[in-house]
Protein backbone atom coordinates (compact mmCIF):
# COMPACT_ATOMS: atom_id res chain seq x y z
CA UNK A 1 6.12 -5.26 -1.36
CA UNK A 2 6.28 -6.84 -4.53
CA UNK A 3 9.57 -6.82 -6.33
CA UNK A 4 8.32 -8.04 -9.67
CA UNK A 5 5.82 -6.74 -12.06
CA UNK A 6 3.28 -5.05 -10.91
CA UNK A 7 6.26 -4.03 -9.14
CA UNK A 8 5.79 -1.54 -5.97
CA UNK A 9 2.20 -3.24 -4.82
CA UNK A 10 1.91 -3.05 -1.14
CA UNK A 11 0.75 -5.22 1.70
CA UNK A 12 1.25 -5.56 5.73
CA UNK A 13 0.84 -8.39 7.13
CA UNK A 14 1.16 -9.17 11.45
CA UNK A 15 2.20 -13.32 10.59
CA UNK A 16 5.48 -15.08 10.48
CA UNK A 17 5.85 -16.41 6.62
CA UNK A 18 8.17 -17.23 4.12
CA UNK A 19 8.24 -14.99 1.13
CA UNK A 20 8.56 -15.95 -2.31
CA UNK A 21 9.85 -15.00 -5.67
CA UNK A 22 8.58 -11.42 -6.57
CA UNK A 23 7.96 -9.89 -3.31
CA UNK A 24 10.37 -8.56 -0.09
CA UNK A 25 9.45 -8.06 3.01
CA UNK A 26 10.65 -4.46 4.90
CA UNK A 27 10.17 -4.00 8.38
CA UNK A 28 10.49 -0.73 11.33
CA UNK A 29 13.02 -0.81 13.67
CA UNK A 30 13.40 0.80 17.04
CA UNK A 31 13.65 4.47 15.57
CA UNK A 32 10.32 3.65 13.40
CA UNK A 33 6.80 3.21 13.98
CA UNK A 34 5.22 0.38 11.08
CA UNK A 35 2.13 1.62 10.23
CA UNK A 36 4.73 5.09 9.41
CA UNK A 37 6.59 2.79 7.64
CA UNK A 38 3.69 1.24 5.91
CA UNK A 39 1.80 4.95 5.08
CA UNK A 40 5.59 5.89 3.66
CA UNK A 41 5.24 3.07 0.74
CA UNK A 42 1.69 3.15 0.15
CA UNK A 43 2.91 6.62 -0.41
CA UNK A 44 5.77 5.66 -2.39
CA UNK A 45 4.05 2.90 -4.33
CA UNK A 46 3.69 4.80 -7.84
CA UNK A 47 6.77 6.23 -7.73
CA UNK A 48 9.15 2.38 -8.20
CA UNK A 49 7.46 2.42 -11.68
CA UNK A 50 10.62 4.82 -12.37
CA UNK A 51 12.90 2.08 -11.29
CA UNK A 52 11.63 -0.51 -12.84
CA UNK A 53 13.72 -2.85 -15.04
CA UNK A 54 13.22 -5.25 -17.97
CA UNK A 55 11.07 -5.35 -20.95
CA UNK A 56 8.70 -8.72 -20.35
CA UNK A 57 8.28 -8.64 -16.32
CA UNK A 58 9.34 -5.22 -14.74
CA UNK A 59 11.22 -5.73 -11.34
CA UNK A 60 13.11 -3.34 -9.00
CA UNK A 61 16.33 -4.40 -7.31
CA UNK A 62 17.65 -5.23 -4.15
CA UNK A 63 20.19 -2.55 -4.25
CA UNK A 64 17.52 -0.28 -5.23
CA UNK A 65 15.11 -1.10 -2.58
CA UNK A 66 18.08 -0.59 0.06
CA UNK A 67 18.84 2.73 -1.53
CA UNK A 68 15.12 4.16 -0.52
CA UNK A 69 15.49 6.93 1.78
CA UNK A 70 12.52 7.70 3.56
CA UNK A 71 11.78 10.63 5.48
CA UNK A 72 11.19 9.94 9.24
CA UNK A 73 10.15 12.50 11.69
CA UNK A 74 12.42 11.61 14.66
CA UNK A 75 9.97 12.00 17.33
CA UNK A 76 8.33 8.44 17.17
CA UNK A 77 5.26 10.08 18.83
CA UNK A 78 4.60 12.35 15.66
CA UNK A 79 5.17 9.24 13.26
CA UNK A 80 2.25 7.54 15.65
CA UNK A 81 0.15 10.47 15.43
CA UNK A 82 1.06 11.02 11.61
CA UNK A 83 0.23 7.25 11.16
CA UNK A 84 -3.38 7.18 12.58
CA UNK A 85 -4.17 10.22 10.63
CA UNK A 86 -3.47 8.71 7.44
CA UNK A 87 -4.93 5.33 8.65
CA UNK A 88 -7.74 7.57 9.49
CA UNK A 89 -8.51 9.02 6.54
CA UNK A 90 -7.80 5.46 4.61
CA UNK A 91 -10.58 3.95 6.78
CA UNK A 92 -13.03 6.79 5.85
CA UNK A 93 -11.77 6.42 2.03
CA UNK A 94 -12.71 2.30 2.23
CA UNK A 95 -16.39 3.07 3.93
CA UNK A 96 -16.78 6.00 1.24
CA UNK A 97 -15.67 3.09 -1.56
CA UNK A 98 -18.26 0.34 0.12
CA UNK A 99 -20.93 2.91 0.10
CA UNK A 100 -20.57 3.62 -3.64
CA UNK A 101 -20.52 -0.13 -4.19
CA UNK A 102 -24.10 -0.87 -2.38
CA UNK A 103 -25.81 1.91 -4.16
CA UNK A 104 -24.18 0.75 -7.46
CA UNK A 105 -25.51 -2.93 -6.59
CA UNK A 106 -28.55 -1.08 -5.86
CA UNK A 107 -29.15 0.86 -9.07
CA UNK A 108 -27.87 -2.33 -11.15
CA UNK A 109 -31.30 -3.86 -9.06
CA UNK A 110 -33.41 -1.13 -9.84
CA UNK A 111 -32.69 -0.99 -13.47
CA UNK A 112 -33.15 -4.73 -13.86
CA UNK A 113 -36.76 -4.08 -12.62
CA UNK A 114 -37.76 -1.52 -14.68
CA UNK A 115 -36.75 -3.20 -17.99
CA UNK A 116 -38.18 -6.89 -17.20
């Protein structure tokens, strides 16, 4: 998640790396399932605008990142099954969003032919 303006942007990733400047890393435990986790702050994204800090570059806090409280179901089977519904429907959002993109590609063709 990035820590520094835009602050609240967020990102998983499955590698081993060293972070920099501007962005934190938070990760599931036991008692948590990550792509829960990960559906939680996509969730939660334009919300750290309200804790943002500073007048030039905007950045959240430590303290204020630790203070998140996130709502968990404690059955780890519903946070799977909450999980791939969301990741679901964000699949069928992306195709939706490629779609729109070849037909505007398509129309930008068309009307590029008609007025040659």
């Amino acid at each position: 998640m990035t820590v520094r303006a835009p602050v609240g942007a967020i990102a998983k990733s499955i590698h081993n790396a060293c972070l920099g400047r501007g962005v934190c890393s938070i990760k599931s435990n036991s008692k948590s399932n990550t792509e829960f986790v990960y559906q939680f702050l996509l969730y939660y994204e334009k919300k750290w605008v309200s804790l943002e800090q500073g007048s030039t570059f905007t950045a959240v806090s430590g303290k204020d990142i630790r203070n998140l409280k996130f709502i968990i179901p404690n059955s780890l089977e519903e946070q799977i099954k909450t999980a791939n519904f969301l990741s679901a429907i964000d699949k069928k959002i992306a195709a939706v969003e490629a779609q729109i993109e070849k037909t505007g590609q398509w129309k930008k063709g068309l009307l590029q032919r008609m007025f040659v």
